[in-house]
ModelCIF file with pLDDT and N, C-alpha, C, O atoms, coordinates in Angstrom:
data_MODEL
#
_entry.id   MODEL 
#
_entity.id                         1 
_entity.type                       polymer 
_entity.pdbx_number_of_molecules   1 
#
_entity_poly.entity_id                      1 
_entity_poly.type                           'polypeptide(L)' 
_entity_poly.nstd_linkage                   no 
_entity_poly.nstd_monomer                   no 
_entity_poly.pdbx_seq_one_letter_code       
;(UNK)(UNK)(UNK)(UNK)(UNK)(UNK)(UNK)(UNK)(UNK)(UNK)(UNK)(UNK)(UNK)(UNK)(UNK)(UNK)
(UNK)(UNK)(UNK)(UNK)(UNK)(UNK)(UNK)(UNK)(UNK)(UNK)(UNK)(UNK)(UNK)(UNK)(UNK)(UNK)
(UNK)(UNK)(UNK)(UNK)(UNK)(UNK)(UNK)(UNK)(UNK)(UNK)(UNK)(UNK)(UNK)
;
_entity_poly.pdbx_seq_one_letter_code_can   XXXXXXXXXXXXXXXXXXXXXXXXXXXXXXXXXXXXXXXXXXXXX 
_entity_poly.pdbx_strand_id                 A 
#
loop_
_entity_poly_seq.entity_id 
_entity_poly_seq.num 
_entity_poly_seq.mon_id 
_entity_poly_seq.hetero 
1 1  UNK n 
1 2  UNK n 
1 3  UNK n 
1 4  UNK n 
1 5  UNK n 
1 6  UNK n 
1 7  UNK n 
1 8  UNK n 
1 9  UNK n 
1 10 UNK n 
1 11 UNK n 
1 12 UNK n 
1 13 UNK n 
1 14 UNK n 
1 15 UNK n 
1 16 UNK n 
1 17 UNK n 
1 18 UNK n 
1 19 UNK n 
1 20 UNK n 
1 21 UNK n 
1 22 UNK n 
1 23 UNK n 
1 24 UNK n 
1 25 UNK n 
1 26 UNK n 
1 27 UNK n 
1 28 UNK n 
1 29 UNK n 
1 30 UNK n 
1 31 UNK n 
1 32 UNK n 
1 33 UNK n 
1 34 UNK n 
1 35 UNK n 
1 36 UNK n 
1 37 UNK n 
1 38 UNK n 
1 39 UNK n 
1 40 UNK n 
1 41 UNK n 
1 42 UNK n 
1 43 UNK n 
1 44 UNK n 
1 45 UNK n 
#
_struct_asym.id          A 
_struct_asym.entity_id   1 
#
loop_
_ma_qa_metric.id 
_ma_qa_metric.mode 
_ma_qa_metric.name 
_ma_qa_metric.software_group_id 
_ma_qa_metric.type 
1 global pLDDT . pLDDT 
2 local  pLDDT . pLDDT 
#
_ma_qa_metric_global.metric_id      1 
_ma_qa_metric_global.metric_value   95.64 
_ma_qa_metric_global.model_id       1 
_ma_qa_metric_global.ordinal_id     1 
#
loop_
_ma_qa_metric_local.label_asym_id 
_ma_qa_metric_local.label_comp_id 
_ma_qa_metric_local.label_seq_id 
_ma_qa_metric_local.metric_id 
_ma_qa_metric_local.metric_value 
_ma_qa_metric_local.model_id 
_ma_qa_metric_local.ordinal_id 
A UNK 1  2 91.00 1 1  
A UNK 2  2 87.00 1 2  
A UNK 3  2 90.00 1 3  
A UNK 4  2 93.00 1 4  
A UNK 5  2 96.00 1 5  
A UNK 6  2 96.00 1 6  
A UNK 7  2 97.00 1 7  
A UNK 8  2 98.00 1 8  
A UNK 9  2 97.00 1 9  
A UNK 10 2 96.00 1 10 
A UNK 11 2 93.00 1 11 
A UNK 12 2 94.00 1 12 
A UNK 13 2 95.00 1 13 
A UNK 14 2 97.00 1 14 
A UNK 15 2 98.00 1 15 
A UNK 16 2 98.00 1 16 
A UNK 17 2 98.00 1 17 
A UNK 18 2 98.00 1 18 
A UNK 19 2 98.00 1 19 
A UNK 20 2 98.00 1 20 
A UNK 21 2 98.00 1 21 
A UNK 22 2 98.00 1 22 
A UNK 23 2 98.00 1 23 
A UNK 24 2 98.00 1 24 
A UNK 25 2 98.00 1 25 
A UNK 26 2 98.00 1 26 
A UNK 27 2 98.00 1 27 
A UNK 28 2 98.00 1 28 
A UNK 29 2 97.00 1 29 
A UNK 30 2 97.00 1 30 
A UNK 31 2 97.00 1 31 
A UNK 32 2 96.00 1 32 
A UNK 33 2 96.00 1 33 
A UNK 34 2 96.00 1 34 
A UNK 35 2 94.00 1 35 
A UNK 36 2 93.00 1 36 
A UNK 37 2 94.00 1 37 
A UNK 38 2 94.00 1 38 
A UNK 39 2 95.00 1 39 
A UNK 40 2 95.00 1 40 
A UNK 41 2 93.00 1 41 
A UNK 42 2 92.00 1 42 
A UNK 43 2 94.00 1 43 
A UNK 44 2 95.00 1 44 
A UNK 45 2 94.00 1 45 
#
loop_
_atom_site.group_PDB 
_atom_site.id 
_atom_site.type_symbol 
_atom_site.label_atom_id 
_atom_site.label_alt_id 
_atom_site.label_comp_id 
_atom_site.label_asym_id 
_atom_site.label_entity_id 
_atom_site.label_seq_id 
_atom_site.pdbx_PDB_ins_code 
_atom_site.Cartn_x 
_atom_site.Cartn_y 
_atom_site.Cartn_z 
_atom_site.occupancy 
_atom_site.B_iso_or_equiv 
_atom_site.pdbx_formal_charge 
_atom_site.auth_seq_id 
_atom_site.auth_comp_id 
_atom_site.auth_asym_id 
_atom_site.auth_atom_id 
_atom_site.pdbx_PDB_model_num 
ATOM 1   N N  . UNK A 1 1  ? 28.035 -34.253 -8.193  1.00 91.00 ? 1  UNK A N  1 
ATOM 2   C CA . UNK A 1 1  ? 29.427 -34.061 -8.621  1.00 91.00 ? 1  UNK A CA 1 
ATOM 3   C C  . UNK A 1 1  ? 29.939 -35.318 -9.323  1.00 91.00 ? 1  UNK A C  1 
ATOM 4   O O  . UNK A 1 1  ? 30.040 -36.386 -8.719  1.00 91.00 ? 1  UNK A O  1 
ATOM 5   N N  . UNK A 1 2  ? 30.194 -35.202 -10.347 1.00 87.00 ? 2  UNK A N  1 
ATOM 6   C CA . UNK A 1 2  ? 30.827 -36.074 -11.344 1.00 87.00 ? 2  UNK A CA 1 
ATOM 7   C C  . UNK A 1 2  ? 32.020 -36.621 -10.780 1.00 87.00 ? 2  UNK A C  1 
ATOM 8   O O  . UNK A 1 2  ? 32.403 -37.762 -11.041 1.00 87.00 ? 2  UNK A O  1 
ATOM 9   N N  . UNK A 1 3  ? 32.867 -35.507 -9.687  1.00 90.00 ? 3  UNK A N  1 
ATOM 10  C CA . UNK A 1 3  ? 34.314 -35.884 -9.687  1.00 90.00 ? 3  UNK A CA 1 
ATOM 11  C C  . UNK A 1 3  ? 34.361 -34.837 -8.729  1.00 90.00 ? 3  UNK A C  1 
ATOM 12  O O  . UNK A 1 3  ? 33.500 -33.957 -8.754  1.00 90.00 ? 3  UNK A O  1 
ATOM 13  N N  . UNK A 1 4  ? 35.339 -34.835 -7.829  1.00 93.00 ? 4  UNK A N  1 
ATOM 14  C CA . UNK A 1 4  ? 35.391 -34.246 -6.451  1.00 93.00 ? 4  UNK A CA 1 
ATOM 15  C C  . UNK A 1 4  ? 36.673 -34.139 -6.129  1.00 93.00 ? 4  UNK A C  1 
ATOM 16  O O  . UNK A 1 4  ? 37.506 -34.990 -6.443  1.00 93.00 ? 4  UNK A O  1 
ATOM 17  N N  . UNK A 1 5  ? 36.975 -32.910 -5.366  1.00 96.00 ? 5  UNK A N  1 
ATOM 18  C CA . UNK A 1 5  ? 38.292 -32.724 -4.475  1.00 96.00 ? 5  UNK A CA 1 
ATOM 19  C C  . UNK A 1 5  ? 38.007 -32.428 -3.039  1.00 96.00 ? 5  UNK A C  1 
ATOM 20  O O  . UNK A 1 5  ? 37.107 -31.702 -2.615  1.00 96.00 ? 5  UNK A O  1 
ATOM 21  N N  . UNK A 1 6  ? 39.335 -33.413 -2.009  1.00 96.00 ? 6  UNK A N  1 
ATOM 22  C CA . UNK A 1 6  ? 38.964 -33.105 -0.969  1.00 96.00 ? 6  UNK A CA 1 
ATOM 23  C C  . UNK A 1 6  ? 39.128 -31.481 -0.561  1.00 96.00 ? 6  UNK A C  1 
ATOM 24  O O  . UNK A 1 6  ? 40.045 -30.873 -1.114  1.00 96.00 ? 6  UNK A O  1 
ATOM 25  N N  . UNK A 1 7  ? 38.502 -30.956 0.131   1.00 97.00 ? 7  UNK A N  1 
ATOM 26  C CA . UNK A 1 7  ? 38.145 -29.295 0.550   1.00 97.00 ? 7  UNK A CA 1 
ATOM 27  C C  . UNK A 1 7  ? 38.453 -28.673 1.922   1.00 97.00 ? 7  UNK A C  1 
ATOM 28  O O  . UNK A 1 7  ? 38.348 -27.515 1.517   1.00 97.00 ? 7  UNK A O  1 
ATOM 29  N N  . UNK A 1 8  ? 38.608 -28.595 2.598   1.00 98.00 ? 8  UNK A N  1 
ATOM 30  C CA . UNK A 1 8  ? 38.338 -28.046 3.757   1.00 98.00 ? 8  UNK A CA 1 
ATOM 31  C C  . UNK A 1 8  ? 38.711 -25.880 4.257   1.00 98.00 ? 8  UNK A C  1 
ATOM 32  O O  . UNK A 1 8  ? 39.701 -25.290 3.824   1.00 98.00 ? 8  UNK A O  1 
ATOM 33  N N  . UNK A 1 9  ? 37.819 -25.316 5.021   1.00 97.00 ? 9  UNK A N  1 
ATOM 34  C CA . UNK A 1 9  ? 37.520 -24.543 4.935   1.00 97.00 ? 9  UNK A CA 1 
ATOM 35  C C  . UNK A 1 9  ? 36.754 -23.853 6.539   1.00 97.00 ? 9  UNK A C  1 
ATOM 36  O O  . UNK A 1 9  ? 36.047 -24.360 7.410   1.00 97.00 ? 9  UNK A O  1 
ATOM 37  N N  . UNK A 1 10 ? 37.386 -22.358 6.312   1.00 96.00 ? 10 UNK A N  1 
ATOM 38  C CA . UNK A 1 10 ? 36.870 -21.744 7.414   1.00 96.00 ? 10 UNK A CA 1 
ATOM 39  C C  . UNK A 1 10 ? 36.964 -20.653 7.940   1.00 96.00 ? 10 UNK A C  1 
ATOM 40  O O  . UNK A 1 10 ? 38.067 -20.252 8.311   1.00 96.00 ? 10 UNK A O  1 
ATOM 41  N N  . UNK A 1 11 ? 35.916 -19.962 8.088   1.00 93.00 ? 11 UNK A N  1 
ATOM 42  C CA . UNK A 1 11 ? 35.674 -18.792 8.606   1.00 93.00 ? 11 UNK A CA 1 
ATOM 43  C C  . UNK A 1 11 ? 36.803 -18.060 9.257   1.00 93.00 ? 11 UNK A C  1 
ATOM 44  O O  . UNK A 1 11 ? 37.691 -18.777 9.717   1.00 93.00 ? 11 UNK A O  1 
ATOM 45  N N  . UNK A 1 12 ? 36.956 -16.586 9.400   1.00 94.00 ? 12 UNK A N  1 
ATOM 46  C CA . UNK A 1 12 ? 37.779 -16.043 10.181  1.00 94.00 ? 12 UNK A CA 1 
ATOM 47  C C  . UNK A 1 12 ? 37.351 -15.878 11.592  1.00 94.00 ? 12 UNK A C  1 
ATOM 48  O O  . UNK A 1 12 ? 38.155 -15.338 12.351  1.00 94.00 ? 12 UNK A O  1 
ATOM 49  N N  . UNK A 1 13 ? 36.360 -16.212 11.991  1.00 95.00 ? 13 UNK A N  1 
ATOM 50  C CA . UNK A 1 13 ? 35.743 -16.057 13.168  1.00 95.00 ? 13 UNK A CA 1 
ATOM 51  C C  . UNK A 1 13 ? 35.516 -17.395 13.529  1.00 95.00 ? 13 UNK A C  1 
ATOM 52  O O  . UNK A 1 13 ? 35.008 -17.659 14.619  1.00 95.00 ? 13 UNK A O  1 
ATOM 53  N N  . UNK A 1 14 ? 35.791 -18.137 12.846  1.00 97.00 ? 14 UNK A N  1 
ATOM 54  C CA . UNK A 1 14 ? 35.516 -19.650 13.135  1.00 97.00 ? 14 UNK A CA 1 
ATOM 55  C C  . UNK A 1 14 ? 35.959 -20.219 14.559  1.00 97.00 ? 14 UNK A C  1 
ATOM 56  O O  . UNK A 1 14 ? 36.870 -19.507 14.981  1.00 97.00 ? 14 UNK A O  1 
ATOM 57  N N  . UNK A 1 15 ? 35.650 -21.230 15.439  1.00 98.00 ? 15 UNK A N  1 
ATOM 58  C CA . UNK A 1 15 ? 36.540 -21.597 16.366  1.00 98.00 ? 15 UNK A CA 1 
ATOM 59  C C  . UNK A 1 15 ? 37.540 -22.461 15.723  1.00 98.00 ? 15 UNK A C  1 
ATOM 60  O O  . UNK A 1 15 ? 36.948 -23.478 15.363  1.00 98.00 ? 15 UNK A O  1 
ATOM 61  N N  . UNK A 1 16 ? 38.239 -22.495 15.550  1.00 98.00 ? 16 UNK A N  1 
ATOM 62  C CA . UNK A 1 16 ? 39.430 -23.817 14.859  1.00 98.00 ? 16 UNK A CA 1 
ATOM 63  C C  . UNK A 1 16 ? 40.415 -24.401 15.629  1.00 98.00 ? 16 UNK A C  1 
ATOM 64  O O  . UNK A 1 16 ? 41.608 -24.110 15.721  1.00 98.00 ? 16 UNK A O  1 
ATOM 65  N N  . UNK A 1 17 ? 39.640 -25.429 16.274  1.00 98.00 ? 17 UNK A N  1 
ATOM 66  C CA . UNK A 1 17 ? 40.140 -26.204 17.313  1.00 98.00 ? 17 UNK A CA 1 
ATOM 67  C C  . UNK A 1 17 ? 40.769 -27.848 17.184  1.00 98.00 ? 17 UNK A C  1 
ATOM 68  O O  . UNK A 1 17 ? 40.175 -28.199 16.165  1.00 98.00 ? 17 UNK A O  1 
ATOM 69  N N  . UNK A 1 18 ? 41.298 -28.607 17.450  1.00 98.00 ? 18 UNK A N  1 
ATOM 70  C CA . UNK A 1 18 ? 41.773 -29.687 16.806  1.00 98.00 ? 18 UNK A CA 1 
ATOM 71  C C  . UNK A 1 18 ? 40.763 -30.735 16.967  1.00 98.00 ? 18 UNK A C  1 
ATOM 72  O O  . UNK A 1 18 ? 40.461 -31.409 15.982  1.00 98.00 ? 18 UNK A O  1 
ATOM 73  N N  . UNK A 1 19 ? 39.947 -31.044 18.638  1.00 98.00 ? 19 UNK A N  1 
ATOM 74  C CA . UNK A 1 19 ? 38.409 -31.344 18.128  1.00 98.00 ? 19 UNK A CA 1 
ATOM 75  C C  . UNK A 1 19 ? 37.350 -30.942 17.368  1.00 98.00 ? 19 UNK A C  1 
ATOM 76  O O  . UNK A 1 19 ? 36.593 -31.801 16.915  1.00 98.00 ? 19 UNK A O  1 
ATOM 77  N N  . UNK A 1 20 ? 37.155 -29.732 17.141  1.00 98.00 ? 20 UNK A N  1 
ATOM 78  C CA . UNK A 1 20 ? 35.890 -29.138 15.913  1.00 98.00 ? 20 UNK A CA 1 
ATOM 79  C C  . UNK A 1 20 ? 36.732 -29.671 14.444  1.00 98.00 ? 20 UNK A C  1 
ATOM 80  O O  . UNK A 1 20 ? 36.026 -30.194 13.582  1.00 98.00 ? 20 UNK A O  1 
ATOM 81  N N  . UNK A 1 21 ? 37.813 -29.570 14.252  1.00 98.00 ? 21 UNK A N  1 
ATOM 82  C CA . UNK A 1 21 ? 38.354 -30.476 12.974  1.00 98.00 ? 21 UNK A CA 1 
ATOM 83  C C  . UNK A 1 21 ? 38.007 -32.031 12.869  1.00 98.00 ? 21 UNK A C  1 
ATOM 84  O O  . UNK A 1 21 ? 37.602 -32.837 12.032  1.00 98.00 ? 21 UNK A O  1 
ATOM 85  N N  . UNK A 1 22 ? 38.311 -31.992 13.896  1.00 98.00 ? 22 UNK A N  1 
ATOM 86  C CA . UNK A 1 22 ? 37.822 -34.020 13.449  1.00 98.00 ? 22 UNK A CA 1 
ATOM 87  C C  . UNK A 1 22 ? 36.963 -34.154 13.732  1.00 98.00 ? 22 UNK A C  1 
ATOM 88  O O  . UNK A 1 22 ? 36.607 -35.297 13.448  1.00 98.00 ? 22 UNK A O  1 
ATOM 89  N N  . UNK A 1 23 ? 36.015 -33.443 14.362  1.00 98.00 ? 23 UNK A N  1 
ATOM 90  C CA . UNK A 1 23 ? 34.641 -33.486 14.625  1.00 98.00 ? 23 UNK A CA 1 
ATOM 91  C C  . UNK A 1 23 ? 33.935 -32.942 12.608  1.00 98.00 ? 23 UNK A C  1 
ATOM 92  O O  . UNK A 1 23 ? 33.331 -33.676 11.825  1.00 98.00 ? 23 UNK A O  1 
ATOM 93  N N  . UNK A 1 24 ? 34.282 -31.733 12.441  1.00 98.00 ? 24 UNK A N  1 
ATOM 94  C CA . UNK A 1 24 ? 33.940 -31.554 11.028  1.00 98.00 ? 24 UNK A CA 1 
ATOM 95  C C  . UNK A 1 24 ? 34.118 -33.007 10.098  1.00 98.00 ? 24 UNK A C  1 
ATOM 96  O O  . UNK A 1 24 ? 33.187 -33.700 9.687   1.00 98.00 ? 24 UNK A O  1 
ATOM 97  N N  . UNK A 1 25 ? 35.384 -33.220 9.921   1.00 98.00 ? 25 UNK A N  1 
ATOM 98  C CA . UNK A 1 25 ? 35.548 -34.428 9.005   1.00 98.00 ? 25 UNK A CA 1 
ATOM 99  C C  . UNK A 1 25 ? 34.528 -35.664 9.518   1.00 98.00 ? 25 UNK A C  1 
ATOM 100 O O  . UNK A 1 25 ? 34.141 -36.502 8.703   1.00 98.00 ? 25 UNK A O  1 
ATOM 101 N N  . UNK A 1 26 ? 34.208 -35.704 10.631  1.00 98.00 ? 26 UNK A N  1 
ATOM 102 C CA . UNK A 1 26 ? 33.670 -36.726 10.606  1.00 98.00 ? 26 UNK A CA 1 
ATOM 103 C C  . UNK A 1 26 ? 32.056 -37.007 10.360  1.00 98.00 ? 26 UNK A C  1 
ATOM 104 O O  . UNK A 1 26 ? 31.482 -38.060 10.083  1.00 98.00 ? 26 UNK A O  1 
ATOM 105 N N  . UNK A 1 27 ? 31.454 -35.446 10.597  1.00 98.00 ? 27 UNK A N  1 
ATOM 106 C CA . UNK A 1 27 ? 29.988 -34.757 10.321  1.00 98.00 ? 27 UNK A CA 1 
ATOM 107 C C  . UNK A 1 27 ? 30.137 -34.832 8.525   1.00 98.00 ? 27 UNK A C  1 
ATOM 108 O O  . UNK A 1 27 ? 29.154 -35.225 7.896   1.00 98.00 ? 27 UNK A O  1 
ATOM 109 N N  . UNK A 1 28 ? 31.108 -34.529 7.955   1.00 98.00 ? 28 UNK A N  1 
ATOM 110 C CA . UNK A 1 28 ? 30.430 -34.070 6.555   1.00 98.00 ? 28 UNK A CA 1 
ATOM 111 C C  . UNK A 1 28 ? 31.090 -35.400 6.258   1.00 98.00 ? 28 UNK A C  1 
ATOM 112 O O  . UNK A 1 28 ? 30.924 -35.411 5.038   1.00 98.00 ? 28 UNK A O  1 
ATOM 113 N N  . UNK A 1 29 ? 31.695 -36.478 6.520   1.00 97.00 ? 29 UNK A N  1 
ATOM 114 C CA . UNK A 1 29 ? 31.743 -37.672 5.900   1.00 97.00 ? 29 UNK A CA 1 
ATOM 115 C C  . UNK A 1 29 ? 30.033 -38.871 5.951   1.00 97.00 ? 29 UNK A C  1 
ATOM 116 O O  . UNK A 1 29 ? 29.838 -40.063 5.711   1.00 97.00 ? 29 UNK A O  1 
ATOM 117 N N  . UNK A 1 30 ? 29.123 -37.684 6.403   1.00 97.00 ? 30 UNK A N  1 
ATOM 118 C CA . UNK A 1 30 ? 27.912 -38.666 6.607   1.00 97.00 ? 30 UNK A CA 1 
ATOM 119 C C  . UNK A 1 30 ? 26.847 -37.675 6.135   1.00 97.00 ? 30 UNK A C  1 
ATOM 120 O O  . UNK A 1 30 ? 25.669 -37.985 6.312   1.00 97.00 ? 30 UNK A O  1 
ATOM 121 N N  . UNK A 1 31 ? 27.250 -36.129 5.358   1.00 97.00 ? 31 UNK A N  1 
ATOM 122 C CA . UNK A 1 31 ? 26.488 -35.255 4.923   1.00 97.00 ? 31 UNK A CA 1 
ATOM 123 C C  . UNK A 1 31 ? 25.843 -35.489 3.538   1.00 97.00 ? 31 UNK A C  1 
ATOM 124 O O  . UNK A 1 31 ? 25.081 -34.646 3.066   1.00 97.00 ? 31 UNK A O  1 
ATOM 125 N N  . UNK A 1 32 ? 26.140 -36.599 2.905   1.00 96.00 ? 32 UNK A N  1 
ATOM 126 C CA . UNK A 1 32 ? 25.719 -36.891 1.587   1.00 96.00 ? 32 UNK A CA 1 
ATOM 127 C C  . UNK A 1 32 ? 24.808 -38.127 1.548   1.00 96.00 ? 32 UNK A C  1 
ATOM 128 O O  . UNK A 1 32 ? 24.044 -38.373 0.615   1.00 96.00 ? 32 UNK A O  1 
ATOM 129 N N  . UNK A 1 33 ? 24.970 -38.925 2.712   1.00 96.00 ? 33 UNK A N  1 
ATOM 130 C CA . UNK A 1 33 ? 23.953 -39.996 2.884   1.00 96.00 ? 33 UNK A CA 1 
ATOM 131 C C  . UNK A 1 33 ? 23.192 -39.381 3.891   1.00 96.00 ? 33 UNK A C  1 
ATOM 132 O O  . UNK A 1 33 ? 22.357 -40.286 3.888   1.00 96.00 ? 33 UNK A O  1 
ATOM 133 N N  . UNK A 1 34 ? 22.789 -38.651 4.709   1.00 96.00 ? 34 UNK A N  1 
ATOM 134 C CA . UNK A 1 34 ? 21.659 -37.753 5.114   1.00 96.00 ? 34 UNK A CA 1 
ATOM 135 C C  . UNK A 1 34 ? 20.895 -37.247 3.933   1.00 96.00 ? 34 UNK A C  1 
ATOM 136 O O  . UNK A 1 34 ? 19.694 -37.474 3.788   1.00 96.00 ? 34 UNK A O  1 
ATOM 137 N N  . UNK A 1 35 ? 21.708 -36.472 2.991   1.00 94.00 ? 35 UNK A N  1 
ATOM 138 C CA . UNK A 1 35 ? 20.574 -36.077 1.811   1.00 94.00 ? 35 UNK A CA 1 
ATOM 139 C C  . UNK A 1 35 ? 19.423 -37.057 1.278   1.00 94.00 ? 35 UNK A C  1 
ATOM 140 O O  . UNK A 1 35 ? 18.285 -36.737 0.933   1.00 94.00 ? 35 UNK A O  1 
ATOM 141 N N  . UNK A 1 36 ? 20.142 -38.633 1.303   1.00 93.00 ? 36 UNK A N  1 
ATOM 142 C CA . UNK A 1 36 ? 19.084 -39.405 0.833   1.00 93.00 ? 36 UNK A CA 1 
ATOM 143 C C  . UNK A 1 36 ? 18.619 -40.205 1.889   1.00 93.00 ? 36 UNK A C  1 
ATOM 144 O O  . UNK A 1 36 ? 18.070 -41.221 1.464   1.00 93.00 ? 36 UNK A O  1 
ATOM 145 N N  . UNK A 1 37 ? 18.643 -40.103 3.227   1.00 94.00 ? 37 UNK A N  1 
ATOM 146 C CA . UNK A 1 37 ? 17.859 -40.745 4.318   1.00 94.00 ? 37 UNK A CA 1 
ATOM 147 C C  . UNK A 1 37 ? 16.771 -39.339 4.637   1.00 94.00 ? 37 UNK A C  1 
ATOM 148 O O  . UNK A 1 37 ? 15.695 -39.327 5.235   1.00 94.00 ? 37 UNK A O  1 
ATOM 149 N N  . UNK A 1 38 ? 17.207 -38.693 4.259   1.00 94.00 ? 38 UNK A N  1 
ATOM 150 C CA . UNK A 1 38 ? 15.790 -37.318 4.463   1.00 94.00 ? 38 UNK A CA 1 
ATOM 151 C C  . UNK A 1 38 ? 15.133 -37.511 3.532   1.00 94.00 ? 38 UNK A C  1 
ATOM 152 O O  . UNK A 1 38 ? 13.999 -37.102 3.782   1.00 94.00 ? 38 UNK A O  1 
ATOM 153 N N  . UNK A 1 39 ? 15.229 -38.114 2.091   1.00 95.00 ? 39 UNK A N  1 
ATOM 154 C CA . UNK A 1 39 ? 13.815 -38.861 1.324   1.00 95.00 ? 39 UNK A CA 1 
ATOM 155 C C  . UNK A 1 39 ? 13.388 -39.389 2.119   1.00 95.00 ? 39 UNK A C  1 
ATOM 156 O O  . UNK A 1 39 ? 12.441 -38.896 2.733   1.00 95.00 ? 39 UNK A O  1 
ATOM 157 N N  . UNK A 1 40 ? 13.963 -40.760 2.485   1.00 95.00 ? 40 UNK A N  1 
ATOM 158 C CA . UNK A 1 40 ? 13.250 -42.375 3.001   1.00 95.00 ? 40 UNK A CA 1 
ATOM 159 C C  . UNK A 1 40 ? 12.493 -41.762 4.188   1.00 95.00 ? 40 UNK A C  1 
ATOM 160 O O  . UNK A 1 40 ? 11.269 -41.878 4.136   1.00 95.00 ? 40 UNK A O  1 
ATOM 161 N N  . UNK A 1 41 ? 13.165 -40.950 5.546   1.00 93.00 ? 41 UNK A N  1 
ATOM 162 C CA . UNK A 1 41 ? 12.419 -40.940 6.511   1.00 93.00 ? 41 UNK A CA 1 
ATOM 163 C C  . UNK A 1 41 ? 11.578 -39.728 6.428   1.00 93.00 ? 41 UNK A C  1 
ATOM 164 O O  . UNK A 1 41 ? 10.469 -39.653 6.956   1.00 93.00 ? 41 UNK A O  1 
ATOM 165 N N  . UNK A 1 42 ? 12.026 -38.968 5.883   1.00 92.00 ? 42 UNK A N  1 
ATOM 166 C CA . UNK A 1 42 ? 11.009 -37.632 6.172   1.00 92.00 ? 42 UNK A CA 1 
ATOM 167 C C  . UNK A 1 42 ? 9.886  -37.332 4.935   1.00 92.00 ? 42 UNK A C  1 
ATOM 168 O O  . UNK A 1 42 ? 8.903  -36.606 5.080   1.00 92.00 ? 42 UNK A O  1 
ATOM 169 N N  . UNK A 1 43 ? 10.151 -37.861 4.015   1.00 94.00 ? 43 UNK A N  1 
ATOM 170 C CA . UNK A 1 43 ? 9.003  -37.600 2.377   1.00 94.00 ? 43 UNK A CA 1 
ATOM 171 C C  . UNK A 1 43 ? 8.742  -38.570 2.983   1.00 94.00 ? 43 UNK A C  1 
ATOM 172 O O  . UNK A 1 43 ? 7.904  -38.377 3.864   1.00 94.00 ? 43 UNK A O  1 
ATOM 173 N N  . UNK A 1 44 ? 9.189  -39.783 2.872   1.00 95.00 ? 44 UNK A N  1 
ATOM 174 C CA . UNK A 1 44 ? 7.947  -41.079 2.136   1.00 95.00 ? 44 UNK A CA 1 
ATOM 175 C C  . UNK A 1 44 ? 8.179  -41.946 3.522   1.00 95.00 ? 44 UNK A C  1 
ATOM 176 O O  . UNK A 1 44 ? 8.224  -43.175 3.466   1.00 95.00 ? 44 UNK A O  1 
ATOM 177 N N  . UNK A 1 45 ? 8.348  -41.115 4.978   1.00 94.00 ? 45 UNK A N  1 
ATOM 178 C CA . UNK A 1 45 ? 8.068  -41.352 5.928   1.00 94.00 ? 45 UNK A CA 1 
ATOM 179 C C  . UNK A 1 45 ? 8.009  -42.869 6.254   1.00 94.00 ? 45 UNK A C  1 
ATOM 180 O O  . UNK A 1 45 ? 7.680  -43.246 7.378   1.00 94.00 ? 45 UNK A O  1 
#
């Protein structure tokens, strides 16, 4: 992404609880540097 907006989003069946919210924000604030620590540790091990 060239350029980004913040998003958030959710199911109708979802649980939507005020911990699973800050629990979310705080999981996908580390979902884009996982993409490139799953090169380093898991490819080129």
């Amino acid at each position: 992404f060239s350029e980004g907006r913040p998003l958030f989003a959710r199911s109708n069946d979802s649980n939507f609880t005020l911990p699973n919210f800050i629990r979310t924000h705080l999981f996908t604030a580390l979902c884009a540097l996982k993409t490139g620590l799953n090169i380093l540790i898991e490819d080129e091990k």
